[in-house]
Every structure is written in C-alpha cells, then in structure tokens.
N, C-alpha and C. Protein backbone atom coordinates (compact mmCIF):
# COMPACT_ATOMS: atom_id res chain seq x y z
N UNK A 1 86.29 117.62 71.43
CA UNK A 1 86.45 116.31 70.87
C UNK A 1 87.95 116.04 70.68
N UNK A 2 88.69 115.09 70.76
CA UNK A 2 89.87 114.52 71.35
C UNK A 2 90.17 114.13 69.55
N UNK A 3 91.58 114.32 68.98
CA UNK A 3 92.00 115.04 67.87
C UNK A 3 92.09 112.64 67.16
N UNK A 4 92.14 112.36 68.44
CA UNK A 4 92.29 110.88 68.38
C UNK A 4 91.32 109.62 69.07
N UNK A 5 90.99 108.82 68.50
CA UNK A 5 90.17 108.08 69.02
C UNK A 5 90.50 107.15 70.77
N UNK A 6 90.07 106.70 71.32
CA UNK A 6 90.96 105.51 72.64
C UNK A 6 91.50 104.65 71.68
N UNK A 7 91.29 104.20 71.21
CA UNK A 7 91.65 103.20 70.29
C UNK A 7 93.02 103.56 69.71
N UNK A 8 92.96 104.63 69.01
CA UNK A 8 94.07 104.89 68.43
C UNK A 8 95.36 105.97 69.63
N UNK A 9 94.44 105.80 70.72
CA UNK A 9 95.50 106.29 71.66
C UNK A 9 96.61 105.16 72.10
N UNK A 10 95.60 104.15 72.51
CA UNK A 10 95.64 102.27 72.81
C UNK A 10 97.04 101.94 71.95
N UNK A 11 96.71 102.19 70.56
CA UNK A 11 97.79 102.16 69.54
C UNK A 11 99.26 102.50 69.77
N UNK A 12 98.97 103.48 70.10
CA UNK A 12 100.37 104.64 70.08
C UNK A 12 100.64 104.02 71.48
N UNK A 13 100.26 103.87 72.99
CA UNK A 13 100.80 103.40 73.51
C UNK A 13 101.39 101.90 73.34
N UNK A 14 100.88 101.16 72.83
CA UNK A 14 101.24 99.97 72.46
C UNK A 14 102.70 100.23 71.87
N UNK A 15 102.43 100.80 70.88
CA UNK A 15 103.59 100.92 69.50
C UNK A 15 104.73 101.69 70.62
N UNK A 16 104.40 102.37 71.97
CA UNK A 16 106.10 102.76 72.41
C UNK A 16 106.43 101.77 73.12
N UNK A 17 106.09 100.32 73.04
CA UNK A 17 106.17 99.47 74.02
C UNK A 17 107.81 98.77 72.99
N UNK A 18 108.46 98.20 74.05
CA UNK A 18 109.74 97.40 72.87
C UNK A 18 109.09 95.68 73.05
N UNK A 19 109.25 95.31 71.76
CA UNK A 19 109.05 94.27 71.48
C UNK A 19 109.11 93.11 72.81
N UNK A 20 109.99 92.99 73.05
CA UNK A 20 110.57 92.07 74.41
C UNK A 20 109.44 92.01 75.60
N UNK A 21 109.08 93.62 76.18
CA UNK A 21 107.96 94.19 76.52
C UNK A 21 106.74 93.47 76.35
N UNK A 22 106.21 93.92 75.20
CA UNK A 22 105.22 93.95 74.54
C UNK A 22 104.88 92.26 74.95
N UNK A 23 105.64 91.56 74.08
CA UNK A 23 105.75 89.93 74.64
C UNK A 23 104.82 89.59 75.55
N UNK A 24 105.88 89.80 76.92
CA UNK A 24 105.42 90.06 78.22
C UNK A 24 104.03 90.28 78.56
N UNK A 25 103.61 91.42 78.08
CA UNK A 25 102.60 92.36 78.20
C UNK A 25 101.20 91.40 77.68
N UNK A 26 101.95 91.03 76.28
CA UNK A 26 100.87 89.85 75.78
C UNK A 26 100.35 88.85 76.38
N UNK A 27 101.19 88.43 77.00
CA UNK A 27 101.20 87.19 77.86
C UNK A 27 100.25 87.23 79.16
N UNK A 28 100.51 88.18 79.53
CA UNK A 28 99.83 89.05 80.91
C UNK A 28 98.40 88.85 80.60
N UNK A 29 98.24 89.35 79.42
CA UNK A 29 96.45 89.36 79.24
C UNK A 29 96.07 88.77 78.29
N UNK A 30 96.79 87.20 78.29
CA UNK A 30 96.23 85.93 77.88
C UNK A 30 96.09 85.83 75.89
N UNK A 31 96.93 86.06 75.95
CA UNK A 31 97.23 86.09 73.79
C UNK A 31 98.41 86.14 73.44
N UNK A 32 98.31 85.64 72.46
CA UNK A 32 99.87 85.14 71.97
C UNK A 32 101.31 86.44 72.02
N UNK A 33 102.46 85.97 71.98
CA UNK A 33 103.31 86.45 72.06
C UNK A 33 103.95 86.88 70.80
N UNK A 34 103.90 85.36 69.92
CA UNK A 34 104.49 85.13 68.79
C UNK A 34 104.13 86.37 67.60
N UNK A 35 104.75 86.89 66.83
CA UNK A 35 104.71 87.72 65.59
C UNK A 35 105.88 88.78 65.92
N UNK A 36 105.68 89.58 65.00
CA UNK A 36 106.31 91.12 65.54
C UNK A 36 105.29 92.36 66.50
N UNK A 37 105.85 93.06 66.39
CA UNK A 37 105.25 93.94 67.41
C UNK A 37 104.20 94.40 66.54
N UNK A 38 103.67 94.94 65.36
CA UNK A 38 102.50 95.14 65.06
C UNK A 38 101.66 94.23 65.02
N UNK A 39 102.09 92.67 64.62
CA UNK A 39 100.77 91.70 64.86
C UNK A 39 100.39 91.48 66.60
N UNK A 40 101.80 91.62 67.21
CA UNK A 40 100.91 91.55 68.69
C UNK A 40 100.10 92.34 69.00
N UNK A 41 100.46 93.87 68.48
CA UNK A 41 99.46 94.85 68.95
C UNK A 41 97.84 95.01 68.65
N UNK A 42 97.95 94.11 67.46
CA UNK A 42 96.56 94.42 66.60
C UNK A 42 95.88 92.73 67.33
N UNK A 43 96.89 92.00 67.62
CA UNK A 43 96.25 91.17 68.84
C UNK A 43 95.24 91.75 69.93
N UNK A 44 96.28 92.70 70.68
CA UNK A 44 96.02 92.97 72.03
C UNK A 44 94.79 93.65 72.22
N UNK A 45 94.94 94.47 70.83
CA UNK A 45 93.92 95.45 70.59
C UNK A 45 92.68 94.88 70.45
N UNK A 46 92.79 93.58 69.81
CA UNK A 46 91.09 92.68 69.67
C UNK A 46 90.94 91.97 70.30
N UNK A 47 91.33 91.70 71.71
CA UNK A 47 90.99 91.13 73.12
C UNK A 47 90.34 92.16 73.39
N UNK A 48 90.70 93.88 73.55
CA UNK A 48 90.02 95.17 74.27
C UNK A 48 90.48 95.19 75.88
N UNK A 49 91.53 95.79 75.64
CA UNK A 49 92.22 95.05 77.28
C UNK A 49 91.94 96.33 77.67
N UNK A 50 91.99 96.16 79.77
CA UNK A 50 91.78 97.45 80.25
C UNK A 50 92.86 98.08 80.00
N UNK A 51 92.33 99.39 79.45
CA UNK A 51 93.90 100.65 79.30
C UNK A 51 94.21 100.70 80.46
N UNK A 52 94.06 100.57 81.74
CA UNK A 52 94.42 101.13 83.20
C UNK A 52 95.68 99.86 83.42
N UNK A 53 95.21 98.67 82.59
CA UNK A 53 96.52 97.74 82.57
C UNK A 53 97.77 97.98 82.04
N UNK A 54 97.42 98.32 80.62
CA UNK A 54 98.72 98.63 79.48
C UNK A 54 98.97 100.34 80.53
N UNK A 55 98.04 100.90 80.80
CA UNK A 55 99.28 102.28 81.41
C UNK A 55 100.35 101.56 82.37
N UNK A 56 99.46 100.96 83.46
CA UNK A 56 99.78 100.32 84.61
C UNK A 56 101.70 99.48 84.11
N UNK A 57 101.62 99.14 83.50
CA UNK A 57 102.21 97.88 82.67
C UNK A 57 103.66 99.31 81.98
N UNK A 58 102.64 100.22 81.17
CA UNK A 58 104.16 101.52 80.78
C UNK A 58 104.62 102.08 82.45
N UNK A 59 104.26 101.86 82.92
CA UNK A 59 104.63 103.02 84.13
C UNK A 59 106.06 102.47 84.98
N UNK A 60 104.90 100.67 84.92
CA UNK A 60 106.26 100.01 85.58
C UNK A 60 107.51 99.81 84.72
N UNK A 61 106.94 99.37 83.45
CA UNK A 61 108.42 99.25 82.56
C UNK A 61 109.33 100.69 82.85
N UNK A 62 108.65 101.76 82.71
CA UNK A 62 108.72 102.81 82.44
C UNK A 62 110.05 103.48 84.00
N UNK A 63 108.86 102.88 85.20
CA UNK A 63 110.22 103.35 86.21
C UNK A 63 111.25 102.55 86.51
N UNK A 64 111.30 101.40 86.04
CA UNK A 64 112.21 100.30 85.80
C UNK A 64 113.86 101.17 85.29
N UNK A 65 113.45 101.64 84.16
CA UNK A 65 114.19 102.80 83.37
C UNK A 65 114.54 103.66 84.55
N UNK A 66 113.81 104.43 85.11
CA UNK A 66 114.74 105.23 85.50
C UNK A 66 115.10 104.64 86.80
N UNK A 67 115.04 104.13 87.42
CA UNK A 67 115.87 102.66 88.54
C UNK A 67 117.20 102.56 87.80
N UNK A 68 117.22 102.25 87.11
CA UNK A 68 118.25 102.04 85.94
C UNK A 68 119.45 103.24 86.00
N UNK A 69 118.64 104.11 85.21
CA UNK A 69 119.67 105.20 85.18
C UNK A 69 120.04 105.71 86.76
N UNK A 70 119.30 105.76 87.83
CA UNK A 70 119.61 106.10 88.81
C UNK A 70 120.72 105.26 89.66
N UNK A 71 120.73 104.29 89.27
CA UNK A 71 121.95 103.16 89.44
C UNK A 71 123.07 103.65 88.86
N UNK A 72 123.08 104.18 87.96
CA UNK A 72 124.81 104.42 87.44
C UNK A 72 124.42 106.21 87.66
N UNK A 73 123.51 107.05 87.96
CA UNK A 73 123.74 108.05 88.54
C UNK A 73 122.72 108.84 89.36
N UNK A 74 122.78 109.83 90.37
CA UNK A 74 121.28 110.02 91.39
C UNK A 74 120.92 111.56 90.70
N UNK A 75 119.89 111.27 90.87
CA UNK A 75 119.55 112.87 90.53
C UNK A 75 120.50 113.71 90.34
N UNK A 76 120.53 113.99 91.54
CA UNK A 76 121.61 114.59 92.38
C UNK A 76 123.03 115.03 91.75
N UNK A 77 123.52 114.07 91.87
CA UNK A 77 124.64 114.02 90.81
C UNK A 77 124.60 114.78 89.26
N UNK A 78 123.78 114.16 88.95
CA UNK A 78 123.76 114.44 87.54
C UNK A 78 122.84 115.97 87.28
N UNK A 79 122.06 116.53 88.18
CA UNK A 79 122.12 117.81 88.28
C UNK A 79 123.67 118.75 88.93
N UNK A 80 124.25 117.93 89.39
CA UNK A 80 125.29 118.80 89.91
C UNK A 80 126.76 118.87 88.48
N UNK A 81 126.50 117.60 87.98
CA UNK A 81 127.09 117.33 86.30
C UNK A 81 126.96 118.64 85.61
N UNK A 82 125.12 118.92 85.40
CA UNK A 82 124.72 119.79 84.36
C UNK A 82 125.25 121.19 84.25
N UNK A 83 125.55 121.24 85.88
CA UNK A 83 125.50 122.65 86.62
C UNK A 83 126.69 123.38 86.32
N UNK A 84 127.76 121.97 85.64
CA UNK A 84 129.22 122.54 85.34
C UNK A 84 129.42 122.68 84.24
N UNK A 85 128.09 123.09 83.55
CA UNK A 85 128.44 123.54 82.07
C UNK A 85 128.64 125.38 82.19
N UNK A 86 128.96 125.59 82.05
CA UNK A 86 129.86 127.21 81.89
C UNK A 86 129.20 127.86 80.83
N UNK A 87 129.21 127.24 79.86
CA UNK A 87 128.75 128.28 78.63
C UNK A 87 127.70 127.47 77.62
N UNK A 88 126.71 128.28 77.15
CA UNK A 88 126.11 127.26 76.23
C UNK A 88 125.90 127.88 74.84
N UNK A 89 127.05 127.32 73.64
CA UNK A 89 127.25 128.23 73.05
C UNK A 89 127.49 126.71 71.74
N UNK A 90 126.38 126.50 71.12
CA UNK A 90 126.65 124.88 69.92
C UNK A 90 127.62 125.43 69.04
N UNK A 91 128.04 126.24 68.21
CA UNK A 91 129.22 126.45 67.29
C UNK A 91 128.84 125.91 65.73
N UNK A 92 128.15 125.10 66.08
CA UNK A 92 127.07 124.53 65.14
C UNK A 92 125.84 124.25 64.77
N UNK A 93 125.22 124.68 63.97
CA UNK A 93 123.51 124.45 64.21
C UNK A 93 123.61 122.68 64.39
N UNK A 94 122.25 122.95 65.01
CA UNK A 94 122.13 121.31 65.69
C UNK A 94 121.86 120.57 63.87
N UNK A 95 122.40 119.36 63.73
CA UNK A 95 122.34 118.78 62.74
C UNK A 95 122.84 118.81 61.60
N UNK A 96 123.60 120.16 61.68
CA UNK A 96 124.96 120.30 60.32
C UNK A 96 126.13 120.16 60.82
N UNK A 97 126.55 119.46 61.40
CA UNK A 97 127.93 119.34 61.75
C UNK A 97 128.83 118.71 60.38
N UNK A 98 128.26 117.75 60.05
CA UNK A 98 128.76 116.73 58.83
C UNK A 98 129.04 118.04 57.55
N UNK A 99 127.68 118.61 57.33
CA UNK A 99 127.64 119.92 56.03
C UNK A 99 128.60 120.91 56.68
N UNK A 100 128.80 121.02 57.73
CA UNK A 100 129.92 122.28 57.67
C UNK A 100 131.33 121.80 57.72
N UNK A 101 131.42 120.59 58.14
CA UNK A 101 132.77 119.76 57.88
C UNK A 101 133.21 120.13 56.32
N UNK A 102 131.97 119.42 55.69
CA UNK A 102 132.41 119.35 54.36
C UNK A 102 132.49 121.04 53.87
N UNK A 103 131.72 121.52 54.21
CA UNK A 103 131.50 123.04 53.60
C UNK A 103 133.08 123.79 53.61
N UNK A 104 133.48 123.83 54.88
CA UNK A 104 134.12 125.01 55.47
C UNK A 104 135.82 124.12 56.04
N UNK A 105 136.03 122.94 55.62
CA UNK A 105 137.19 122.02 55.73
C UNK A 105 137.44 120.86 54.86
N UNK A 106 136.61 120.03 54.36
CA UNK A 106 137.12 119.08 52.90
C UNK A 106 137.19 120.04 52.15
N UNK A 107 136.41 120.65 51.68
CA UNK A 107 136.14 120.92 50.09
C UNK A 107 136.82 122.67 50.30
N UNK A 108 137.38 122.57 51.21
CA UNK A 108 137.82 124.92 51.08
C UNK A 108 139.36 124.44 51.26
N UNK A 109 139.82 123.64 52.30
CA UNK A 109 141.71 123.48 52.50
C UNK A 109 141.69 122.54 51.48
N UNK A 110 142.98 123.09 50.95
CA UNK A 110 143.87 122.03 49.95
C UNK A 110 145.45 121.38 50.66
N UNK A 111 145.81 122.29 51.51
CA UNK A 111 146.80 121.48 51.82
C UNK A 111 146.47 120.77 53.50
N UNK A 112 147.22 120.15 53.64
CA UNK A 112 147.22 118.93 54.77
C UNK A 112 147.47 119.33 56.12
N UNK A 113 148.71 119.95 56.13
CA UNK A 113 149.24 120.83 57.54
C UNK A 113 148.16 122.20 57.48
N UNK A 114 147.31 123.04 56.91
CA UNK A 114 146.64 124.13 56.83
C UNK A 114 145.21 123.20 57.57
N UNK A 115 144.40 122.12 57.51
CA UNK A 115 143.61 121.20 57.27
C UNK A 115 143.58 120.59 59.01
N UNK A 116 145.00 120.67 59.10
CA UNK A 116 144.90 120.04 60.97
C UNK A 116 144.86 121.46 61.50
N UNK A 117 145.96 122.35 61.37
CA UNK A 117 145.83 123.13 61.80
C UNK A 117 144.08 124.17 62.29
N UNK A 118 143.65 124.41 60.99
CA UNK A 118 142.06 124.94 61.36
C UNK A 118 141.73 123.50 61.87
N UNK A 119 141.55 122.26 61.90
CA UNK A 119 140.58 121.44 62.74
C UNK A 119 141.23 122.17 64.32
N UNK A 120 142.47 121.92 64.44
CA UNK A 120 142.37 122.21 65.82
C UNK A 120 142.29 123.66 66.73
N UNK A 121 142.49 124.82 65.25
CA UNK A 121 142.35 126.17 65.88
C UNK A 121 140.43 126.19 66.36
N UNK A 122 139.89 125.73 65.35
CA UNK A 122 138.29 126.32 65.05
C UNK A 122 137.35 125.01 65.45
N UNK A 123 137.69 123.89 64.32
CA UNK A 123 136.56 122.64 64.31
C UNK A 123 136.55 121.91 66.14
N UNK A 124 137.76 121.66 66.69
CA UNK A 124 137.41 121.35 67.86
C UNK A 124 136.76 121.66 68.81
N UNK A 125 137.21 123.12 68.51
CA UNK A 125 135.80 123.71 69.97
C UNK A 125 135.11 124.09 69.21
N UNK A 126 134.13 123.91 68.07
CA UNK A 126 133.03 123.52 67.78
C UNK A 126 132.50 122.54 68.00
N UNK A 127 132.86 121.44 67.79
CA UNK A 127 132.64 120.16 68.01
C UNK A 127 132.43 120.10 69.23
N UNK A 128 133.80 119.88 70.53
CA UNK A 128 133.23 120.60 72.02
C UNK A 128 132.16 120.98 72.05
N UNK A 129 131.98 122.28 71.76
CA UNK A 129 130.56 123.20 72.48
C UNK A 129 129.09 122.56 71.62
N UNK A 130 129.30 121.78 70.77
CA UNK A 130 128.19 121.07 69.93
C UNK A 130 127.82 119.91 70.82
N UNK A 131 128.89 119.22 71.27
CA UNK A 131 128.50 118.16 72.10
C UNK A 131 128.33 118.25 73.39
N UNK A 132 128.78 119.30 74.12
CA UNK A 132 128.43 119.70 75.30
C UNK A 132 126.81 120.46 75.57
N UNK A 133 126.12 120.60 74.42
CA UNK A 133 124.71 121.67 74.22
C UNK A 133 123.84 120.51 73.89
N UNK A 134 124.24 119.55 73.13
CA UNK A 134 123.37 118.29 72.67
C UNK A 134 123.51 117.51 74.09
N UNK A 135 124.65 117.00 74.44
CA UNK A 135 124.63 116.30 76.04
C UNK A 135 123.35 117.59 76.95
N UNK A 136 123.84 118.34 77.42
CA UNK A 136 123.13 119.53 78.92
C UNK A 136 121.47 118.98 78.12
N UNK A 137 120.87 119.28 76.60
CA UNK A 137 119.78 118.59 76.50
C UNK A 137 119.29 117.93 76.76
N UNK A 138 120.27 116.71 76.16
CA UNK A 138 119.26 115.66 76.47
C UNK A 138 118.98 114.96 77.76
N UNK A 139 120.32 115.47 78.95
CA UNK A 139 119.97 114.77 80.47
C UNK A 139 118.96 115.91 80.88
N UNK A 140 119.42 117.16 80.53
CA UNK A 140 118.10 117.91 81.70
C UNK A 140 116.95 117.46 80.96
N UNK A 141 116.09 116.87 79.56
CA UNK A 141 115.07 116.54 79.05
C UNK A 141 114.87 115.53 79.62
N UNK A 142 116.05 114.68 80.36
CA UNK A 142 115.52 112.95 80.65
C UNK A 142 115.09 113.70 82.16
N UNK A 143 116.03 114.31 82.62
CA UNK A 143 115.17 114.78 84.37
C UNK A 143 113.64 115.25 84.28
N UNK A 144 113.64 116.37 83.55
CA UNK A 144 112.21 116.68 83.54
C UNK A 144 111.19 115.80 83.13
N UNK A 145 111.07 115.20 82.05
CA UNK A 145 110.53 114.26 81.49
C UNK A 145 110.07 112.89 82.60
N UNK A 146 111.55 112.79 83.56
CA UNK A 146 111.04 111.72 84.45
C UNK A 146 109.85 112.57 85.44
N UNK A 147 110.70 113.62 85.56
CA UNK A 147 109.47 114.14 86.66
C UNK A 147 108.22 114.35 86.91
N UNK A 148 107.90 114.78 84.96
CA UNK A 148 106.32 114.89 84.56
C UNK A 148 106.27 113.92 84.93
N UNK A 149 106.41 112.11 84.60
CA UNK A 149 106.18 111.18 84.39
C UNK A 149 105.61 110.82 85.39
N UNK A 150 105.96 111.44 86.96
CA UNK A 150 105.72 110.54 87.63
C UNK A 150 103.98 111.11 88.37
N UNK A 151 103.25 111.84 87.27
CA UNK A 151 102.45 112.45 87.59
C UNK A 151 101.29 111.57 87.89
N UNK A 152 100.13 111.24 89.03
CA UNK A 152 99.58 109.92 88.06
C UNK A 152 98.54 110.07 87.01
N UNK A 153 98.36 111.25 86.52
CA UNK A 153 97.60 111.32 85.26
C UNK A 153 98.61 111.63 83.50
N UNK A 154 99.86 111.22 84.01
CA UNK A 154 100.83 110.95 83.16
C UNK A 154 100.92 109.26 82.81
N UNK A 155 100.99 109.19 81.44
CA UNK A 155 101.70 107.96 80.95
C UNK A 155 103.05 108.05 80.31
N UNK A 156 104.01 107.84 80.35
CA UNK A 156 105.07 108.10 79.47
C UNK A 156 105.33 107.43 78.91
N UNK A 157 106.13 107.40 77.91
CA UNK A 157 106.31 106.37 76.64
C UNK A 157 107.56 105.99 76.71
N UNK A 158 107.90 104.46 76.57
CA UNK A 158 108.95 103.86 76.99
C UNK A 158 109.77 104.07 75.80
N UNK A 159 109.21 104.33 74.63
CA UNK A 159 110.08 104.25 73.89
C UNK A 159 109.69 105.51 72.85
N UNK A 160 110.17 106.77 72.12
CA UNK A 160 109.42 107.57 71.50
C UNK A 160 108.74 106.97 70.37
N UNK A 161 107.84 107.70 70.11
CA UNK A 161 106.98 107.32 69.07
C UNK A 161 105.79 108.04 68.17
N UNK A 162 106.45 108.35 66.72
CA UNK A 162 105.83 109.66 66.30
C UNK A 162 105.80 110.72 66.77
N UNK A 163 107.11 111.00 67.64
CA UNK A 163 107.42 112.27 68.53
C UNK A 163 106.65 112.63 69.55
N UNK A 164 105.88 111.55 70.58
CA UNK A 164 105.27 111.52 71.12
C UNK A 164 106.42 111.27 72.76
N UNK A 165 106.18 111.89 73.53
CA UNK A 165 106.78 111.70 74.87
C UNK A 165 106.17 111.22 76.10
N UNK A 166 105.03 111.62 75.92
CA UNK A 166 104.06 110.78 77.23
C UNK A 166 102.59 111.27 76.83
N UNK A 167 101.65 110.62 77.66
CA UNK A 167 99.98 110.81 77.22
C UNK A 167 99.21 111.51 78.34
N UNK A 168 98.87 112.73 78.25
CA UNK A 168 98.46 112.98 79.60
C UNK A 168 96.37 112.90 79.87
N UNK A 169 96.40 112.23 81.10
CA UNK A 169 95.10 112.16 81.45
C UNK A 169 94.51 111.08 80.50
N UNK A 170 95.31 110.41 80.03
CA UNK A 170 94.41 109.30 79.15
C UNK A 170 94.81 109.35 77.14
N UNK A 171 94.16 110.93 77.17
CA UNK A 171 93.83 110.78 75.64
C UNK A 171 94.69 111.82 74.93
N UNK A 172 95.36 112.66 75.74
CA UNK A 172 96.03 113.44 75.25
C UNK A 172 97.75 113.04 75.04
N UNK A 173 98.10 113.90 73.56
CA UNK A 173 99.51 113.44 73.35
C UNK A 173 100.14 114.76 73.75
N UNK A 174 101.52 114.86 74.41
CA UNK A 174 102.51 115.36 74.26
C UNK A 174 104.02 115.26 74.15
C-alpha cells in the first residue's frame, strides 16, 4: 500500500509547479487561473484532471529547464568543468560557515592586522574549498537528476518540494 494517496501525490506534483506555470496549466484544462497557487491547485484538483496531463505538462516545463541550462552550457562542458576539481576537501561543515566565522575570528582576534592576517592565512581557503564542494554538488546533482528524469516512468519536480526531487512510476516519492 503506497505511504500516499493519487490524490495527494496529484498535490505534491501540483505544489512543485511555479505559479506562472501552474496558470498556464490551469488554463489548459479549462479553470480559472486567478488566486494563488494553492487556490488553483485545490481548483485543478476538483475538475480530477488526467495525471498523464499534469506529468505530461512537468516533463515539458521540466525539459524546457534543462534546454535552458544547456544553452549557457553542454553536458559536456560542464562535466569537463567538474573534472577540474583536484581536491574535495569543505574546510567547513556544510552550513557553519557563518558559526565558525564568528567562533574562531569575531569573537577569538582582538586586534585588526592579526584578524586579516588569519582571514587570509586559514578563512580563505576554507571558504575556497567550501565553495568549490557545495558548487562540484550541486552541478553533478543537476546532471544526474536530469538524467533520472528523463526516464519515462520518472516525473521530476520543477521546483523542490518537501524535499521531494521527482515521482517515480506514478506514486512513488524520491
């Protein structure tokens, strides 16, 4: 038994739709546009539209996106980008950058010249290797991610939602 109803699958795809989208989408299968994105959805939802539409409807928005990104770069490229990362080494746990600023440089140096000095002996190539480990993420996540996507028992989600990344075979979240 499926942990979620169609209905409330229906939902969650709806809800990764962006407003602008969604509009659109409304329009397509004959009901209003007008509200925000939860009154359209709870619209769309009480027409009972075919899901094979609203996937149909994420897939295209969906490769639209990566048309997009493939315009300002090709696969290709941007695997050959990733490939020139050398070391993968964050310097920082992901999400304390700000707490170790403050930890281990406002609140520990008192003087000013001691204060640049450690930013540029230590905090920079932290910072570096923090942003170089968060970047190599998140493009090799957008490659793979496109690739599942283009499965056709994949839906992917145009926009995340409840940490949801795409729907596979219909009813399932991952």
């Amino acid at each position: 038994m499926p942990l979620l109803s169609e209905k409330e699958v229906l939902n969650l795809k709806l809800s990764c739709i962006r407003l602008p989208q969604l509009k659109t989408l409304a329009l397509n299968l004959g009901t209003s546009k007008r509200g925000s994105a939860t009154e359209i959805v709870k619209r769309i939802l009480g027409v009972q539209p075919d899901v094979k539409i609203i996937d149909e409807f994420i897939r295209q928005k969906y490769t639209e996106r990566i048309r997009e990104r493939r315009s300002i770069i090709s696969d290709e490229d941007l695997k050959e980008e990733l490939m020139r990362v050398e070391t993968f080494s964050w310097g920082v746990v992901q999400g304390q950058l700000d707490q170790k600023i403050q930890a281990e440089y406002v609140r520990r140096i008192v003087r000013y010249e001691d204060l640049l000095n450690n930013v540029k002996a230590k905090l920079h190539d932290d910072v570096t290797n923090y942003v170089i480990c968060t970047w190599f993420n998140h493009w090799t996540t957008v490659l793979v991610e496109e690739h599942i996507s283009t499965h056709p028992k994949v839906v992917p989600t145009i926009k995340n939602i409840k940490g949801i990344d795409l729907f596979l075979m219909g009813n399932h979240l991952i």
